[in-house]
N, C-alpha and C. Protein backbone atom coordinates (compact mmCIF):
# COMPACT_ATOMS: atom_id res chain seq x y z
N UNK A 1 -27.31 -1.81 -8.83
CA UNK A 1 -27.71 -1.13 -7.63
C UNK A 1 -26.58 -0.21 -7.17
N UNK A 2 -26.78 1.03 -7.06
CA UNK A 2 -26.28 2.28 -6.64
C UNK A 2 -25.79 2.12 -5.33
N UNK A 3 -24.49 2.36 -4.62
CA UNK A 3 -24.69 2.91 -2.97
C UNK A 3 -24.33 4.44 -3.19
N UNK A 4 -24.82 5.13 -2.09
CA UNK A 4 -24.55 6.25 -1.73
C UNK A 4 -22.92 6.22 -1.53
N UNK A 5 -22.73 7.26 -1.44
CA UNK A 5 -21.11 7.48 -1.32
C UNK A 5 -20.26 7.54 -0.08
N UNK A 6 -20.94 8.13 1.05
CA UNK A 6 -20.94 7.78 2.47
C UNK A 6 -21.58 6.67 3.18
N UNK A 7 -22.37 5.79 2.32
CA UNK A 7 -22.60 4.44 3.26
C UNK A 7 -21.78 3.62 3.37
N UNK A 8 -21.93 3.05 4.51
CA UNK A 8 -20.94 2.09 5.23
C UNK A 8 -21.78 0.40 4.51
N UNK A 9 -20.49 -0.35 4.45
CA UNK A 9 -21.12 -1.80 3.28
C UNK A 9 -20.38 -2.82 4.74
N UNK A 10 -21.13 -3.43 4.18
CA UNK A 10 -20.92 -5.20 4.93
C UNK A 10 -18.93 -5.40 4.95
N UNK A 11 -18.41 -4.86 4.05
CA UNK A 11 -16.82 -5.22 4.25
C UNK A 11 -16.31 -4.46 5.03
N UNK A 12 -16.73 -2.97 4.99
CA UNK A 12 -15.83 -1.90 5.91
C UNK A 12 -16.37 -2.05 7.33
N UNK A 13 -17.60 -2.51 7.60
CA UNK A 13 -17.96 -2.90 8.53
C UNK A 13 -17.47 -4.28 9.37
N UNK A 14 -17.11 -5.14 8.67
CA UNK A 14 -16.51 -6.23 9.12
C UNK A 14 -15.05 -5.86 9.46
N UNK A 15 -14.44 -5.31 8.40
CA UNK A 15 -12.79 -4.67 8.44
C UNK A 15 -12.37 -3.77 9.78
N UNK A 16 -13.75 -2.64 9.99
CA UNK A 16 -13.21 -2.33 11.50
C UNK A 16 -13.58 -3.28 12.37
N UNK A 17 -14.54 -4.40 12.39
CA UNK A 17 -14.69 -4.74 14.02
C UNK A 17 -13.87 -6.12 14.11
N UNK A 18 -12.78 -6.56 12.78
CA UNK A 18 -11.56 -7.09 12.72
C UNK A 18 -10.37 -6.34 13.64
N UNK A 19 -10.55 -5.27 12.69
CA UNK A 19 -9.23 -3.92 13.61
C UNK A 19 -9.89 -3.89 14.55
N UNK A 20 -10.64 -3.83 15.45
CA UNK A 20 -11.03 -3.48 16.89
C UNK A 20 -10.47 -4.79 17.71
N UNK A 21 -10.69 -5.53 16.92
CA UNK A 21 -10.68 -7.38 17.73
C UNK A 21 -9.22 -7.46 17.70
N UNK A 22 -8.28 -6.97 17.02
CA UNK A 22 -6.50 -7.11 17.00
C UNK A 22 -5.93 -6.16 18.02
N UNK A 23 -6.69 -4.71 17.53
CA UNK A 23 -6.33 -3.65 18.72
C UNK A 23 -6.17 -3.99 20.11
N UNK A 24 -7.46 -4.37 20.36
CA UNK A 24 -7.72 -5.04 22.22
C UNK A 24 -7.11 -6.18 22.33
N UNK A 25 -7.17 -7.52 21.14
CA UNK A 25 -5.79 -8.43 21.83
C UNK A 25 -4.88 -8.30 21.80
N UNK A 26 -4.28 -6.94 20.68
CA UNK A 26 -2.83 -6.62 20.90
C UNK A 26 -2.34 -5.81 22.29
N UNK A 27 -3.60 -5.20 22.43
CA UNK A 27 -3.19 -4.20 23.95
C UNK A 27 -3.32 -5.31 25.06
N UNK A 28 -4.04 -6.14 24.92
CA UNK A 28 -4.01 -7.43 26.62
C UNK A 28 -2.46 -8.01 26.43
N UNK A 29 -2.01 -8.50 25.32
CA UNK A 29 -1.13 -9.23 25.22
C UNK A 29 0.31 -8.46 25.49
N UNK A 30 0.17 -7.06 24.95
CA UNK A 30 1.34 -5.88 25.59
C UNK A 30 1.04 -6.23 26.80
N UNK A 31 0.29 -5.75 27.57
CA UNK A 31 -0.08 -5.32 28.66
C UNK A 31 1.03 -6.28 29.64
N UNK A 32 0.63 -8.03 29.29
CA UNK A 32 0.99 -8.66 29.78
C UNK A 32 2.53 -9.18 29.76
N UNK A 33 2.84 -8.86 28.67
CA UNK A 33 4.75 -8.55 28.11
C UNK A 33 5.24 -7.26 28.62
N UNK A 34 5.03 -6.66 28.63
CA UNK A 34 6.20 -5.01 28.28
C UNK A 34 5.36 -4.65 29.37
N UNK A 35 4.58 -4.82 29.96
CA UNK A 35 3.53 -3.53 30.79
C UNK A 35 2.41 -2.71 30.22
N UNK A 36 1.85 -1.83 30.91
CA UNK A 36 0.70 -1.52 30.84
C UNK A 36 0.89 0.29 30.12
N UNK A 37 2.66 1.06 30.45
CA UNK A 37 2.55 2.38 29.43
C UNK A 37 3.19 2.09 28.54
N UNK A 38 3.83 1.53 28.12
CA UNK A 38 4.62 0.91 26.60
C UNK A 38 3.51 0.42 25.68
N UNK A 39 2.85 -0.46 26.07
CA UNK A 39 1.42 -0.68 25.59
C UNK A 39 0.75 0.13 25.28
N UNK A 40 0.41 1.27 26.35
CA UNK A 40 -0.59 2.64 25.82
C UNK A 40 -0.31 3.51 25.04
N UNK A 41 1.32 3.90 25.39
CA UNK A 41 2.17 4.19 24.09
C UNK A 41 2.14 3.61 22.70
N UNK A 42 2.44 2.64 22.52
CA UNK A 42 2.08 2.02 21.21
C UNK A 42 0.93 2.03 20.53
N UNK A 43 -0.14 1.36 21.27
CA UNK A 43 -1.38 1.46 20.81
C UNK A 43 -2.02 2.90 20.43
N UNK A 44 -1.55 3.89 21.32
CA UNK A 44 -2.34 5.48 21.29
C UNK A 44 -1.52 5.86 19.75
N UNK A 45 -0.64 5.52 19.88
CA UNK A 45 0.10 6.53 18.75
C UNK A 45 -0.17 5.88 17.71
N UNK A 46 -0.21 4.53 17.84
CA UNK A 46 -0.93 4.26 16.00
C UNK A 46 -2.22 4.54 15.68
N UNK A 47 -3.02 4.78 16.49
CA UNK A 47 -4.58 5.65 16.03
C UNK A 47 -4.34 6.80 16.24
N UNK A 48 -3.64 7.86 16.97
CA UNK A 48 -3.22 8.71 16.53
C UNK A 48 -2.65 9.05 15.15
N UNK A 49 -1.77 8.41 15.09
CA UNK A 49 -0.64 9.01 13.82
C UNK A 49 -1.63 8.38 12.89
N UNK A 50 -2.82 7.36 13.07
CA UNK A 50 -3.78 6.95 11.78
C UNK A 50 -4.36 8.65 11.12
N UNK A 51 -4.75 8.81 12.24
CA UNK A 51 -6.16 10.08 12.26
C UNK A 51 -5.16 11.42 12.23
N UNK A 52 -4.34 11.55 12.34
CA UNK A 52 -3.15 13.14 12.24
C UNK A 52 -2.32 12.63 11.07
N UNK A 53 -2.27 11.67 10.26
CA UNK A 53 -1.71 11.83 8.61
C UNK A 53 -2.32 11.02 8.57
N UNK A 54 -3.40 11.17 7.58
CA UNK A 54 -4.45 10.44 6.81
C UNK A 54 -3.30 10.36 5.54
N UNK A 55 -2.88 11.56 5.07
CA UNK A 55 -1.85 11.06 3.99
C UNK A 55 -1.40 9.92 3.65
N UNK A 56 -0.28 10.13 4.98
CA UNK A 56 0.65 9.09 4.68
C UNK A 56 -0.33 7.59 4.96
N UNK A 57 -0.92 7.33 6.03
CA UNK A 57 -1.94 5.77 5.77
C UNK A 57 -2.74 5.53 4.38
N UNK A 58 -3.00 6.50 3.16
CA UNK A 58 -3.51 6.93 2.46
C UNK A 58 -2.59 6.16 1.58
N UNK A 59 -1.47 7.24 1.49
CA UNK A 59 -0.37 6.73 0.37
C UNK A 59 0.18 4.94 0.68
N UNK A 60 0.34 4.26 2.14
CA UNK A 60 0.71 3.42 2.27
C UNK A 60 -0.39 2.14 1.81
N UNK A 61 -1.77 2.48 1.56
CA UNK A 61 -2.66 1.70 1.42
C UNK A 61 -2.90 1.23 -0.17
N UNK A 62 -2.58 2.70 -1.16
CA UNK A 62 -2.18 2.74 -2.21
C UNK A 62 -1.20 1.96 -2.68
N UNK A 63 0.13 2.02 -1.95
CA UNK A 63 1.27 0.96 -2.54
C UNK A 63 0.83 -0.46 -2.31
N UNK A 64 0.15 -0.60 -0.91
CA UNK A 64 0.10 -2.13 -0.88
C UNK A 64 -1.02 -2.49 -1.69
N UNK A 65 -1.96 -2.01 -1.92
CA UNK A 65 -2.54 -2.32 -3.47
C UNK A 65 -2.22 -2.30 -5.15
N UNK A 66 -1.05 -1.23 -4.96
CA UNK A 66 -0.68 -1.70 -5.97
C UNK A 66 0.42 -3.00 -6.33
N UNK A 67 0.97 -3.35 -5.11
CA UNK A 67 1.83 -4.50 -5.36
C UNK A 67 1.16 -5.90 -5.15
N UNK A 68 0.19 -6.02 -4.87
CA UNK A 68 -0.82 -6.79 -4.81
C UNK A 68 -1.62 -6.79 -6.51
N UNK A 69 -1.73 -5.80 -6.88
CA UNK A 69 -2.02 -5.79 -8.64
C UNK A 69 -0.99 -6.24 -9.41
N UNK A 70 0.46 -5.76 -9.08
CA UNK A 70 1.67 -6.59 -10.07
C UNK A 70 1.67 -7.87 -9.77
N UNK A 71 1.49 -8.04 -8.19
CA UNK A 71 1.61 -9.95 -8.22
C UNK A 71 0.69 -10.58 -9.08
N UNK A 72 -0.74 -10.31 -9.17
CA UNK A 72 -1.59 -10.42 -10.12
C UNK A 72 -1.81 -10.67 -11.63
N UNK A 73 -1.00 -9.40 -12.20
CA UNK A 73 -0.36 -9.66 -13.61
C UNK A 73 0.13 -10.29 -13.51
């Protein structure tokens, strides 16, 4: 069975609403340590800098798969 190339599957779907569920307890749990703009700071700029270098999250996703294949061998 074929998928299309732009459909979304049962893992990438689970994988973001994982990342959504870390995002928001990582931002309550800042919130409640450091404050509420250190927090917005942090949080904004890593979905930022996700979505303004796709590259580099690109290339970093690449290495950690590939060292995950040598542990393997």
């Amino acid at each position: 069975m074929s998928r299309k190339p732009m459909e979304p599957d049962d893992d990438q779907n689970t994988a973001v609403c994982i990342g959504l569920l870390l995002l928001i307890g990582g931002v309550l749990l800042g919130r409640e340590l450091v404050g509420i703009w250190p927090t917005f700071a942090l949080s904004t700029s890593a979905v930022v800098g996700h979505f303004a270098f796709p590259a580099v999250s690109r290339e970093a996703a690449v290495r950690r798969n590939a060292r995950r294949l040598r542990r393997r061998l």
